[in-house]
PDB file of N, CA and C in Angstrom:
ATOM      1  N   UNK A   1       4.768 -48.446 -18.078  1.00  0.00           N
ATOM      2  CA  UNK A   1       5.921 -48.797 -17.271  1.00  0.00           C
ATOM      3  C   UNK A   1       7.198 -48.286 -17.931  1.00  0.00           C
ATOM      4  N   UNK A   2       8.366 -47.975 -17.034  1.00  0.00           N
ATOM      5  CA  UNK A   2       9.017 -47.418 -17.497  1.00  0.00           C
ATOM      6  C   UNK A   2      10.593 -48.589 -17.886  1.00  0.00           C
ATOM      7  N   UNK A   3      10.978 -49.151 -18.644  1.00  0.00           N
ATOM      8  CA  UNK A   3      11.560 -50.499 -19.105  1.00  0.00           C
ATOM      9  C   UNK A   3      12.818 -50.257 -18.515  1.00  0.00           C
ATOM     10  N   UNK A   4      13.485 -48.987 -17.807  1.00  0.00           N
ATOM     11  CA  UNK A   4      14.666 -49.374 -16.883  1.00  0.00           C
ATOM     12  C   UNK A   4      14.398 -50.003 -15.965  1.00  0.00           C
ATOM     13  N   UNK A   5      13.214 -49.402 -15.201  1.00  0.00           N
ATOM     14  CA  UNK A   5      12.690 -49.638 -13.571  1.00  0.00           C
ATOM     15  C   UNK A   5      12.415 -51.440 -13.808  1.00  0.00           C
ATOM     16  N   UNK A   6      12.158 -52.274 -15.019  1.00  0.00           N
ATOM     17  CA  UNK A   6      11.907 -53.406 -14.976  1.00  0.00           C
ATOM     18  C   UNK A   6      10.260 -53.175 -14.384  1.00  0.00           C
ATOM     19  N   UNK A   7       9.546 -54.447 -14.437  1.00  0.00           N
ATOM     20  CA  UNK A   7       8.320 -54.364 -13.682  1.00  0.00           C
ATOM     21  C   UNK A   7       7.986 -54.389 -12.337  1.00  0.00           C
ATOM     22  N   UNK A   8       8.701 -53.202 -11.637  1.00  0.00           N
ATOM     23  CA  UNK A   8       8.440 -52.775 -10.291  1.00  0.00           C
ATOM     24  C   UNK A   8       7.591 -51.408  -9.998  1.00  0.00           C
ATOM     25  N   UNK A   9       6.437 -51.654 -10.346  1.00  0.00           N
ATOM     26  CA  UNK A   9       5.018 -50.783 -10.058  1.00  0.00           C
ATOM     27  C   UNK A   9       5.500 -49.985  -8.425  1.00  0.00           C
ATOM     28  N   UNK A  10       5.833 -50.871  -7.659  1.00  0.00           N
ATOM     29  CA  UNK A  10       5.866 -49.877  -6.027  1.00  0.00           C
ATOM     30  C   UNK A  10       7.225 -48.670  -6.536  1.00  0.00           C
ATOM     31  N   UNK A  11       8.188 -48.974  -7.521  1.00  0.00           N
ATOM     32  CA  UNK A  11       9.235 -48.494  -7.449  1.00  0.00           C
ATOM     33  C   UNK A  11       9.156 -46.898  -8.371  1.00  0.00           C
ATOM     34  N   UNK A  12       7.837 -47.440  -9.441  1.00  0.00           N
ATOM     35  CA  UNK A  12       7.585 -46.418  -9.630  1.00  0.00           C
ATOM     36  C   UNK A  12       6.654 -45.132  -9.345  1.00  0.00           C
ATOM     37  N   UNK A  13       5.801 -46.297  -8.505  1.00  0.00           N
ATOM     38  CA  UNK A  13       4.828 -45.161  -7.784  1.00  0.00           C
ATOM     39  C   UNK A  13       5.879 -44.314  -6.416  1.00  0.00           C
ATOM     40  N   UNK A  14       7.122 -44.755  -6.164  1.00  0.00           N
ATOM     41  CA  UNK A  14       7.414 -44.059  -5.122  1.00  0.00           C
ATOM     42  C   UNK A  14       8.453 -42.831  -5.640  1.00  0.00           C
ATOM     43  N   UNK A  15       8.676 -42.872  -7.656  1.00  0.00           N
ATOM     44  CA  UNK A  15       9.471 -42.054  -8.040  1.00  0.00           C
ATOM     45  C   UNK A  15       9.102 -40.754  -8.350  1.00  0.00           C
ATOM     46  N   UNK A  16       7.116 -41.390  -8.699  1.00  0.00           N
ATOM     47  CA  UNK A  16       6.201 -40.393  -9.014  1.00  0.00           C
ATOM     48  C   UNK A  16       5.666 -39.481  -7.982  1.00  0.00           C
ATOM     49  N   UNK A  17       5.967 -40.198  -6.737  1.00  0.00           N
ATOM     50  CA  UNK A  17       5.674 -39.047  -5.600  1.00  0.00           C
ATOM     51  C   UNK A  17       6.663 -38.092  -5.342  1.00  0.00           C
ATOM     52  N   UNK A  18       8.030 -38.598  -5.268  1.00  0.00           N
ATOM     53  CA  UNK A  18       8.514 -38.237  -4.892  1.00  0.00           C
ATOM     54  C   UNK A  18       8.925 -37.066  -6.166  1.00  0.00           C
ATOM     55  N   UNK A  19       8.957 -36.943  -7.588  1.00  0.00           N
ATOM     56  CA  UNK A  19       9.010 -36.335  -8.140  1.00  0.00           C
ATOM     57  C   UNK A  19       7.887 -35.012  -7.893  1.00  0.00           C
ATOM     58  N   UNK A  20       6.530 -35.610  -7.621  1.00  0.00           N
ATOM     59  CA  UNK A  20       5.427 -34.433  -7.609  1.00  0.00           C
ATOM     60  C   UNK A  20       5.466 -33.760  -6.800  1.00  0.00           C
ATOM     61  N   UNK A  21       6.393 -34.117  -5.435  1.00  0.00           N
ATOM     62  CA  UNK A  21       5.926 -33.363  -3.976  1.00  0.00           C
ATOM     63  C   UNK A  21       7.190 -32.195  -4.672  1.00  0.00           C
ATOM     64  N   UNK A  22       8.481 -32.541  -5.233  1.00  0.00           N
ATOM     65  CA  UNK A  22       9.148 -31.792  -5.616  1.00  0.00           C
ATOM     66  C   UNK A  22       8.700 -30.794  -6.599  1.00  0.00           C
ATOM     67  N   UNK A  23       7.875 -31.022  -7.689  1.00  0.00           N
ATOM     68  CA  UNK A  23       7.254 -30.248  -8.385  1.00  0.00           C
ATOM     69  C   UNK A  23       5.959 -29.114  -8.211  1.00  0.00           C
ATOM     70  N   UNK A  24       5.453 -29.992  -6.756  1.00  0.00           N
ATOM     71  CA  UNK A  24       4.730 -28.891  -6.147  1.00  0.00           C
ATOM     72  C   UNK A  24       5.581 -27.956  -5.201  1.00  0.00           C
ATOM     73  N   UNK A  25       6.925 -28.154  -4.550  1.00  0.00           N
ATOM     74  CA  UNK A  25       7.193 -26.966  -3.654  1.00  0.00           C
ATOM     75  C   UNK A  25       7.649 -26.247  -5.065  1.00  0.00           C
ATOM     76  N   UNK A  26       8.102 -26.489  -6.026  1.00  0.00           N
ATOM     77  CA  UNK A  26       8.615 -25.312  -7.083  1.00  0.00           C
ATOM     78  C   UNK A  26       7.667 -24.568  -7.540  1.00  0.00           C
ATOM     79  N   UNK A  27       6.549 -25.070  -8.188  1.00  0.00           N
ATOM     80  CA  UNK A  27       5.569 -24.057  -8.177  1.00  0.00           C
ATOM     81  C   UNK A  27       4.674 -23.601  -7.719  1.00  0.00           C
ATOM     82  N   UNK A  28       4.988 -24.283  -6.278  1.00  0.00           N
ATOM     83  CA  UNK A  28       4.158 -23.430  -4.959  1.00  0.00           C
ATOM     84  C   UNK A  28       4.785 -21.761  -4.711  1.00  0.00           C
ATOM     85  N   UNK A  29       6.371 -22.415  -4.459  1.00  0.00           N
ATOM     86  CA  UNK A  29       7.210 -20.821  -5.004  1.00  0.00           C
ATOM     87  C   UNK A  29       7.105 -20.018  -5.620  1.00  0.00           C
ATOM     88  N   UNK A  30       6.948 -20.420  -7.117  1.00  0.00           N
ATOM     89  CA  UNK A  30       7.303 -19.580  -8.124  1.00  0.00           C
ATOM     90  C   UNK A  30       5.653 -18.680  -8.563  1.00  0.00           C
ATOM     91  N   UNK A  31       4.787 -19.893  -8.087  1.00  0.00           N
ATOM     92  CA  UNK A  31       3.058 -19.177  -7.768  1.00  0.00           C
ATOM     93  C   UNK A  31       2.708 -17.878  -6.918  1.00  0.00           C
ATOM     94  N   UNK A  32       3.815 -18.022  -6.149  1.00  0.00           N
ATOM     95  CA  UNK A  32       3.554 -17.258  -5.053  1.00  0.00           C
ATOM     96  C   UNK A  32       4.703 -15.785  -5.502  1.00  0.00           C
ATOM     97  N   UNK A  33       5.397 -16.021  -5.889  1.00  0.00           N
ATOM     98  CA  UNK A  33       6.225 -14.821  -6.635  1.00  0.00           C
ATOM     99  C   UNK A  33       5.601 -14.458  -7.421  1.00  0.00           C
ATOM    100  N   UNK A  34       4.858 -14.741  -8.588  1.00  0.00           N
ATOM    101  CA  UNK A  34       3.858 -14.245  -9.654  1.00  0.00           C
ATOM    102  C   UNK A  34       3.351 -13.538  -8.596  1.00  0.00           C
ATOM    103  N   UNK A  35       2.239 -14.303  -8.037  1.00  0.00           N
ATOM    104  CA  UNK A  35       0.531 -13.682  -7.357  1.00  0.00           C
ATOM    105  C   UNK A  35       1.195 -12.322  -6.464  1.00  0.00           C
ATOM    106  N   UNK A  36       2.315 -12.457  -5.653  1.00  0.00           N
ATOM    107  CA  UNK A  36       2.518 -11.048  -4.873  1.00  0.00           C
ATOM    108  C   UNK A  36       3.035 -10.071  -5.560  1.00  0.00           C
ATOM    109  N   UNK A  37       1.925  -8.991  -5.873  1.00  0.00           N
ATOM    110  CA  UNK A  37       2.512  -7.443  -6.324  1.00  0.00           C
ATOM    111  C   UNK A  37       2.176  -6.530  -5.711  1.00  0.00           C
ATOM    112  N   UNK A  38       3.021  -5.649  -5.217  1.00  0.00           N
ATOM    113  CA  UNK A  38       2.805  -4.532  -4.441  1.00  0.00           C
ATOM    114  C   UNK A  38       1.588  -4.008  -4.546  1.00  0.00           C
ATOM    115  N   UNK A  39       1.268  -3.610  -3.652  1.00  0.00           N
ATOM    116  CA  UNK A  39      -0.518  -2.951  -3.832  1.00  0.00           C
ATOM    117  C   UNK A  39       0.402  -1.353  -3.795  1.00  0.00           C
ATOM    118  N   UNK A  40      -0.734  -0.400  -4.231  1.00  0.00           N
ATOM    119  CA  UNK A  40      -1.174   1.275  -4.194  1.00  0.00           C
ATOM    120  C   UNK A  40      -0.768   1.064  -2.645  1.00  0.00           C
ATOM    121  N   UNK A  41      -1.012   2.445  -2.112  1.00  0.00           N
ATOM    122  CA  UNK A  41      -0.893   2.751  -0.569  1.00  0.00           C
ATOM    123  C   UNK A  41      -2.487   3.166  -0.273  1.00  0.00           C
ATOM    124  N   UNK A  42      -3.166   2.348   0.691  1.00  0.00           N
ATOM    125  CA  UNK A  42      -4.417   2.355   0.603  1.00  0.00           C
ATOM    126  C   UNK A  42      -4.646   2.591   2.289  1.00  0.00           C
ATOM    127  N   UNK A  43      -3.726   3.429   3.138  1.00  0.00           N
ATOM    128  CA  UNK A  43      -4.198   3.633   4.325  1.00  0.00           C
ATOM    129  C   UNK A  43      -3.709   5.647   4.083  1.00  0.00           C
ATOM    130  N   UNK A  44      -3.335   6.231   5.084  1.00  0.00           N
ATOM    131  CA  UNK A  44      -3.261   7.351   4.933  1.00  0.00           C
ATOM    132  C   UNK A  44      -2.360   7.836   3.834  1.00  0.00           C
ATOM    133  N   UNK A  45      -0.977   7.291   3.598  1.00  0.00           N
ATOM    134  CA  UNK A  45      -0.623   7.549   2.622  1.00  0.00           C
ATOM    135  C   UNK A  45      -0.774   7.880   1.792  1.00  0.00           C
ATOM    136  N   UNK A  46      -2.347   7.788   1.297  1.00  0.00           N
ATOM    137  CA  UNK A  46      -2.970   7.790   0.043  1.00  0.00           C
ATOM    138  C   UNK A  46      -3.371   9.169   0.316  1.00  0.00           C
ATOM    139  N   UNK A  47      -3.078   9.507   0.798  1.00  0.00           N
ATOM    140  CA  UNK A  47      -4.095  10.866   1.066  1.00  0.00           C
ATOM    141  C   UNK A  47      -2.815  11.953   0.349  1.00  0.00           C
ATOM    142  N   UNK A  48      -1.375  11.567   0.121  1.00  0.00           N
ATOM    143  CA  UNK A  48      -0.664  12.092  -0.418  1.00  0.00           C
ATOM    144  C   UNK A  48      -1.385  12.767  -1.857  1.00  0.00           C
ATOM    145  N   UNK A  49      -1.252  13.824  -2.031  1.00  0.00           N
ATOM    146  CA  UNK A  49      -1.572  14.643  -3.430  1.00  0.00           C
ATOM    147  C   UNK A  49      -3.282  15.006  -3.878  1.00  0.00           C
ATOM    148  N   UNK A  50      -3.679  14.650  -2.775  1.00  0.00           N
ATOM    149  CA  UNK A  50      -5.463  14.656  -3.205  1.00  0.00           C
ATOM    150  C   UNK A  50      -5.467  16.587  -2.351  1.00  0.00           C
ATOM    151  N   UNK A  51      -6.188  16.294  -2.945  1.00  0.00           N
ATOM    152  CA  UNK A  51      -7.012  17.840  -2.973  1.00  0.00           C
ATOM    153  C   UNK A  51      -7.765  18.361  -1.714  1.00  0.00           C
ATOM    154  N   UNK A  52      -8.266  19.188  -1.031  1.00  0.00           N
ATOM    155  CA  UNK A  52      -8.952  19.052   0.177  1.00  0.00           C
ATOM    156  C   UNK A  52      -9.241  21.033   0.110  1.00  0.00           C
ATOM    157  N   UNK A  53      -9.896  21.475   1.232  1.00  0.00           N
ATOM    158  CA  UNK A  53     -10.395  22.526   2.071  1.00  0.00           C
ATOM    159  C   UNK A  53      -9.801  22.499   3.310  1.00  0.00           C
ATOM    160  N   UNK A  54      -9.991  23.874   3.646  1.00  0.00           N
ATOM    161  CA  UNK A  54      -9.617  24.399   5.040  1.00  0.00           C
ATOM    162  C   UNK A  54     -11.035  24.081   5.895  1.00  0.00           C
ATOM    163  N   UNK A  55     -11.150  23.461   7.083  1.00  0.00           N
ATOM    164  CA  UNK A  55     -12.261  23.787   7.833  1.00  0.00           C
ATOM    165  C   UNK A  55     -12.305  24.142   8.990  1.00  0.00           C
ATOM    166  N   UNK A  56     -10.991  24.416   9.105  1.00  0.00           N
ATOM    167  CA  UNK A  56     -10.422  25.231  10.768  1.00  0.00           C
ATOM    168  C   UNK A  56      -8.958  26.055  10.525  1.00  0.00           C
ATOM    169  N   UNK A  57      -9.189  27.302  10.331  1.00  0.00           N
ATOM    170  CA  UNK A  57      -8.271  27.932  10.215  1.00  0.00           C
ATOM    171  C   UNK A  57      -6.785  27.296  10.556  1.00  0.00           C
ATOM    172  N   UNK A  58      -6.218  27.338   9.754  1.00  0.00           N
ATOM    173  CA  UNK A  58      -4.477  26.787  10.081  1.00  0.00           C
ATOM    174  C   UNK A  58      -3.400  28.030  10.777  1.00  0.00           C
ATOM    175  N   UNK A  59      -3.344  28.225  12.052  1.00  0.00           N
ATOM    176  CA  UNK A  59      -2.642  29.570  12.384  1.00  0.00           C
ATOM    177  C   UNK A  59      -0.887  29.303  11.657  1.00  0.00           C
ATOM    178  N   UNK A  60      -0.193  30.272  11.856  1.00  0.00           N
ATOM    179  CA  UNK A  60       1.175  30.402  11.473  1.00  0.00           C
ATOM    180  C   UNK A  60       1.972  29.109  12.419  1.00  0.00           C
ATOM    181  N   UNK A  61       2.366  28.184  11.762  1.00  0.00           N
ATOM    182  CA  UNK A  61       3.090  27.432  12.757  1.00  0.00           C
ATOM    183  C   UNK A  61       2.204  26.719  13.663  1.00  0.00           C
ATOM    184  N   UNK A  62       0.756  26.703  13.428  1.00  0.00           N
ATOM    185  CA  UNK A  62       0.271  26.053  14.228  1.00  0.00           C
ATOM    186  C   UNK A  62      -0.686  24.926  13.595  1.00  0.00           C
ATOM    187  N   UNK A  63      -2.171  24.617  13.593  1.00  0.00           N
ATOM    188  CA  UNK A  63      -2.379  23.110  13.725  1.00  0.00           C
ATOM    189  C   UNK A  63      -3.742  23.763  13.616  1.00  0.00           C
ATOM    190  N   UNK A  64      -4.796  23.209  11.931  1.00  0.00           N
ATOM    191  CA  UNK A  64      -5.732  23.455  11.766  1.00  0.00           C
ATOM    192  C   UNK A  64      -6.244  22.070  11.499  1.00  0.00           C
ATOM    193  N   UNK A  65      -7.615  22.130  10.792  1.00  0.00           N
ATOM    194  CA  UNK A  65      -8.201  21.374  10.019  1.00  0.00           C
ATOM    195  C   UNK A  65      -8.523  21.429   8.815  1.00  0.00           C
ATOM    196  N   UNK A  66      -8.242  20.179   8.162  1.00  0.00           N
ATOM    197  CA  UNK A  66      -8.402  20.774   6.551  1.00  0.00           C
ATOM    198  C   UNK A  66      -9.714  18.864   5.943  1.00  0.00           C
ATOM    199  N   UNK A  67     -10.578  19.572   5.411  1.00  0.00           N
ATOM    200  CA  UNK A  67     -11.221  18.269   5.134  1.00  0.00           C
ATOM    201  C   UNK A  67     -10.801  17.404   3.190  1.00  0.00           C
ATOM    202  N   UNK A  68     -10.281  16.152   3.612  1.00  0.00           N
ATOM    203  CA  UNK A  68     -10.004  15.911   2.359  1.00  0.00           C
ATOM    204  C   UNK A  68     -11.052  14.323   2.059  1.00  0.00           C
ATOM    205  N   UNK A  69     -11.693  14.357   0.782  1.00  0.00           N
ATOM    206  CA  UNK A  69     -12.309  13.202   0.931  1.00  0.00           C
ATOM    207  C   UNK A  69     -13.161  12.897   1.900  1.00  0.00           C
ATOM    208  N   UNK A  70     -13.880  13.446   2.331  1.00  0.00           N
ATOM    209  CA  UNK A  70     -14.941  13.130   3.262  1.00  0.00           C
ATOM    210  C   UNK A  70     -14.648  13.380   4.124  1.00  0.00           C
ATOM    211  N   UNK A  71     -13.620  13.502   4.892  1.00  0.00           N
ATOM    212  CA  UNK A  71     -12.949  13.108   6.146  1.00  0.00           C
ATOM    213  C   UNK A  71     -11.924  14.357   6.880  1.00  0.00           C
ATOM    214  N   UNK A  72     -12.242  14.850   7.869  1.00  0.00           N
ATOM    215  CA  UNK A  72     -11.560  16.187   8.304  1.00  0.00           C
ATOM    216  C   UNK A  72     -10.114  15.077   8.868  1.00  0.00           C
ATOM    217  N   UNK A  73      -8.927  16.075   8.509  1.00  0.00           N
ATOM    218  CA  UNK A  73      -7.817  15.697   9.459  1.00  0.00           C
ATOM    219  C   UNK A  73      -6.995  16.616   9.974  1.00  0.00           C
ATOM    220  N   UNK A  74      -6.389  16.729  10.988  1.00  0.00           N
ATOM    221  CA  UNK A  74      -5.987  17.473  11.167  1.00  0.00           C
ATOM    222  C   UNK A  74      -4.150  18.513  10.314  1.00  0.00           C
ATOM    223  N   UNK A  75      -4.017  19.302  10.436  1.00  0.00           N
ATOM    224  CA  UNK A  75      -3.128  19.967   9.691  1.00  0.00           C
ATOM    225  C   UNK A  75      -2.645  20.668  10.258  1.00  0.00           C
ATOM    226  N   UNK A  76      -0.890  20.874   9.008  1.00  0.00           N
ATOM    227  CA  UNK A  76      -0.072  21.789   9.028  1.00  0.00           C
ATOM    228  C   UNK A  76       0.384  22.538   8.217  1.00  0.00           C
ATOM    229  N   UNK A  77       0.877  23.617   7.645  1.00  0.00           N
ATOM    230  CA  UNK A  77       0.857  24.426   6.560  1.00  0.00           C
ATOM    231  C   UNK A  77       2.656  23.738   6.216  1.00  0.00           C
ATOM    232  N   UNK A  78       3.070  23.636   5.269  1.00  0.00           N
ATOM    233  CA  UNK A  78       4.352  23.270   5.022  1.00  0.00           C
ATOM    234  C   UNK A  78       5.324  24.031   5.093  1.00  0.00           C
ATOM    235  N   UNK A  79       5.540  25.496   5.215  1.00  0.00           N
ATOM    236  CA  UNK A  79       5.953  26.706   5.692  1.00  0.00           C
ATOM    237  C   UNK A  79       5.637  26.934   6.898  1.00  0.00           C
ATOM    238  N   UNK A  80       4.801  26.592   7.231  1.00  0.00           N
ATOM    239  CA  UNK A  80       4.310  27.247   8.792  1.00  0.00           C
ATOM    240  C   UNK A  80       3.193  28.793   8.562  1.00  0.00           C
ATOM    241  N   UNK A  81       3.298  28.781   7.452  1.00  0.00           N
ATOM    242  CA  UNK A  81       1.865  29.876   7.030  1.00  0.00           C
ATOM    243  C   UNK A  81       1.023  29.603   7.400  1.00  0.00           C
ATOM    244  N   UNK A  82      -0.119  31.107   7.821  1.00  0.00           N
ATOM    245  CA  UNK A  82      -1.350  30.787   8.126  1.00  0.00           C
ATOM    246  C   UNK A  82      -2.335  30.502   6.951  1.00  0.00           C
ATOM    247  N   UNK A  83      -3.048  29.750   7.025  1.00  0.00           N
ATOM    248  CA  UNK A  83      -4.656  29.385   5.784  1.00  0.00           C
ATOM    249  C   UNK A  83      -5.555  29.946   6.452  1.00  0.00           C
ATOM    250  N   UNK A  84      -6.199  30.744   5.417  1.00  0.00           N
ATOM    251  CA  UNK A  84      -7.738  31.229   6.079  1.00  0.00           C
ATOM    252  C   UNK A  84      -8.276  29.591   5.927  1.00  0.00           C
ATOM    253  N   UNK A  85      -9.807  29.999   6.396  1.00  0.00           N
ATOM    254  CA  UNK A  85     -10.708  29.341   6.695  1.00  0.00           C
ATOM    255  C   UNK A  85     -11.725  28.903   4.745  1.00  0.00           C
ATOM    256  N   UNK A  86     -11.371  28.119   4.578  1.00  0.00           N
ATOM    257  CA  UNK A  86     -12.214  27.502   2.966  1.00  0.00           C
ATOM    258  C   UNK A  86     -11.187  27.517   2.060  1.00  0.00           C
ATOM    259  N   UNK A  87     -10.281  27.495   2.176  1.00  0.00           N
ATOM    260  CA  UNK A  87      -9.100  27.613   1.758  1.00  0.00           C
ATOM    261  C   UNK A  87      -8.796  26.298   0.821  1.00  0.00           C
ATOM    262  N   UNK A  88      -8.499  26.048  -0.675  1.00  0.00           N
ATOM    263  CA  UNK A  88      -8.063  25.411  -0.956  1.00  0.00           C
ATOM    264  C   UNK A  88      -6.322  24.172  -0.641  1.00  0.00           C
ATOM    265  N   UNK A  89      -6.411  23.327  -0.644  1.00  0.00           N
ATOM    266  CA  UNK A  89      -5.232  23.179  -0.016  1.00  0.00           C
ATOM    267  C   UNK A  89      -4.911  21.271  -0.896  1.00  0.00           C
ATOM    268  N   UNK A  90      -3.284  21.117  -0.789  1.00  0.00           N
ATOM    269  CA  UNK A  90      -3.108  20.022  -1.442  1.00  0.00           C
ATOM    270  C   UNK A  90      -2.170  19.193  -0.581  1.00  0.00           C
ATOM    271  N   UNK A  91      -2.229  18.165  -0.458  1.00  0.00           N
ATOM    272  CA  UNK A  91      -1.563  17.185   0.635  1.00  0.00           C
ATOM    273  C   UNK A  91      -0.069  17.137   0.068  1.00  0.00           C
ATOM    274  N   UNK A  92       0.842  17.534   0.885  1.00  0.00           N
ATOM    275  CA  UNK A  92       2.226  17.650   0.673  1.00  0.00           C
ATOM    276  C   UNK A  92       2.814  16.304   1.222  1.00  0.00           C
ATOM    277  N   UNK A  93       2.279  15.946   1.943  1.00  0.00           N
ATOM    278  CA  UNK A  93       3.530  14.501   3.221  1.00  0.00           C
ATOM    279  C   UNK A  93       1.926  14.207   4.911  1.00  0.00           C
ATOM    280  N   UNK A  94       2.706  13.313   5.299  1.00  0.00           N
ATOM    281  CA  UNK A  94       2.168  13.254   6.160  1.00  0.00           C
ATOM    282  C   UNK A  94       3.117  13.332   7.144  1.00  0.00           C
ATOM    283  N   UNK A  95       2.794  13.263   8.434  1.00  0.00           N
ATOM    284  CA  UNK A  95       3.370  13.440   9.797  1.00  0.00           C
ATOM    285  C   UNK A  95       2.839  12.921  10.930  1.00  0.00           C
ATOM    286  N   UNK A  96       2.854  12.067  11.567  1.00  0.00           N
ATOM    287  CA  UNK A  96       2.157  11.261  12.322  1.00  0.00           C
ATOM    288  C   UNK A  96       1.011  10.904  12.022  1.00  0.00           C
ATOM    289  N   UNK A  97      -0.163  11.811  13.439  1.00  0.00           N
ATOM    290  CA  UNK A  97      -1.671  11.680  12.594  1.00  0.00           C
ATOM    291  C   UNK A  97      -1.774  13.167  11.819  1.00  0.00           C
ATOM    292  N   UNK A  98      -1.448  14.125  11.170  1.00  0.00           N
ATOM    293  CA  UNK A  98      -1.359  15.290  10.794  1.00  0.00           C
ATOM    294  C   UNK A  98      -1.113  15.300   9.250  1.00  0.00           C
ATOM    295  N   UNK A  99      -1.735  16.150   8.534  1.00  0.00           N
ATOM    296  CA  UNK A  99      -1.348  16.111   7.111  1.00  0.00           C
ATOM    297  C   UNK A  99      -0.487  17.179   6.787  1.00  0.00           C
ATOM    298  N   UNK A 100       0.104  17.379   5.975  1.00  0.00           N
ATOM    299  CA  UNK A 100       1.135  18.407   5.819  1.00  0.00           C
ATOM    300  C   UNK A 100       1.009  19.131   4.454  1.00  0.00           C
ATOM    301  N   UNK A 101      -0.086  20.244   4.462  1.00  0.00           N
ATOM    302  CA  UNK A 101      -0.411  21.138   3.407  1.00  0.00           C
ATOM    303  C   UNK A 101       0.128  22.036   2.602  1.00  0.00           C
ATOM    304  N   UNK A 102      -0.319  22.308   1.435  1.00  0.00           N
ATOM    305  CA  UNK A 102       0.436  23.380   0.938  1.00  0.00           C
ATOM    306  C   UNK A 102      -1.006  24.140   0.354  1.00  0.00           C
ATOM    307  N   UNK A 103      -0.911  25.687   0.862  1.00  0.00           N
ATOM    308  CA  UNK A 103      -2.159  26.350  -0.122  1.00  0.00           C
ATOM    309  C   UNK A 103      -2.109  26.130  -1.460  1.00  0.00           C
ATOM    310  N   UNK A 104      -3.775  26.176  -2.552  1.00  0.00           N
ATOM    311  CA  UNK A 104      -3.583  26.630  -3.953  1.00  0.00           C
ATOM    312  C   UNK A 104      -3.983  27.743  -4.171  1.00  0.00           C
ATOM    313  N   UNK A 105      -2.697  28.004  -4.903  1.00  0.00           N
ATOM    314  CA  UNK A 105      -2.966  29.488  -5.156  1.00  0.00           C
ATOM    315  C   UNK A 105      -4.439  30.024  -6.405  1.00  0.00           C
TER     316      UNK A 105
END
């Protein structure tokens, strides 16, 4: 017991709640600021800087296929150059659904 409160048990069980509900929204907060950290970019984005092939010729200014990671997408040369066909190639940006290539030389 706490010898200000005198022996009033209800007075202190209602100081102890009311202290804990306060102590839980603070480190319900401050839990939740720790636990959230930005994740990697784990949808197309990611496809920024990975490596890939030509698997449909890229004309000048126009709109090929290039397969990166398993997965064909479609493409653009970042100049507007043409890519032959097996063509090494490296993810520059994206653009809608379109990847935006650059040949390796």
């Amino acid at each position: 017991m706490i010898p200000i409160l005198g022996n009033s048990v209800p007075l202190q069980i209602l100081i102890f709640a009311v202290l804990s509900f306060i102590s839980f929204l603070f480190m319900r907060k401050l839990g939740k600021k720790l636990l959230s950290k930005p994740g990697g970019n784990t949808n197309v984005y990611a496809l920024k800087g990975q490596n890939g092939f030509v698997t449909k010729e890229i004309p000048a200014e126009g709109k090929g296929y290039v397969k990166i990671g398993g997965e064909e997408w479609p493409a653009i040369e970042v100049e507007n150059k043409a890519v032959e066909l097996g063509a090494k190639v490296v993810v520059e940006g994206i653009e809608g659904n379109k990847v935006i290539v650059r040949k390796i030389p």
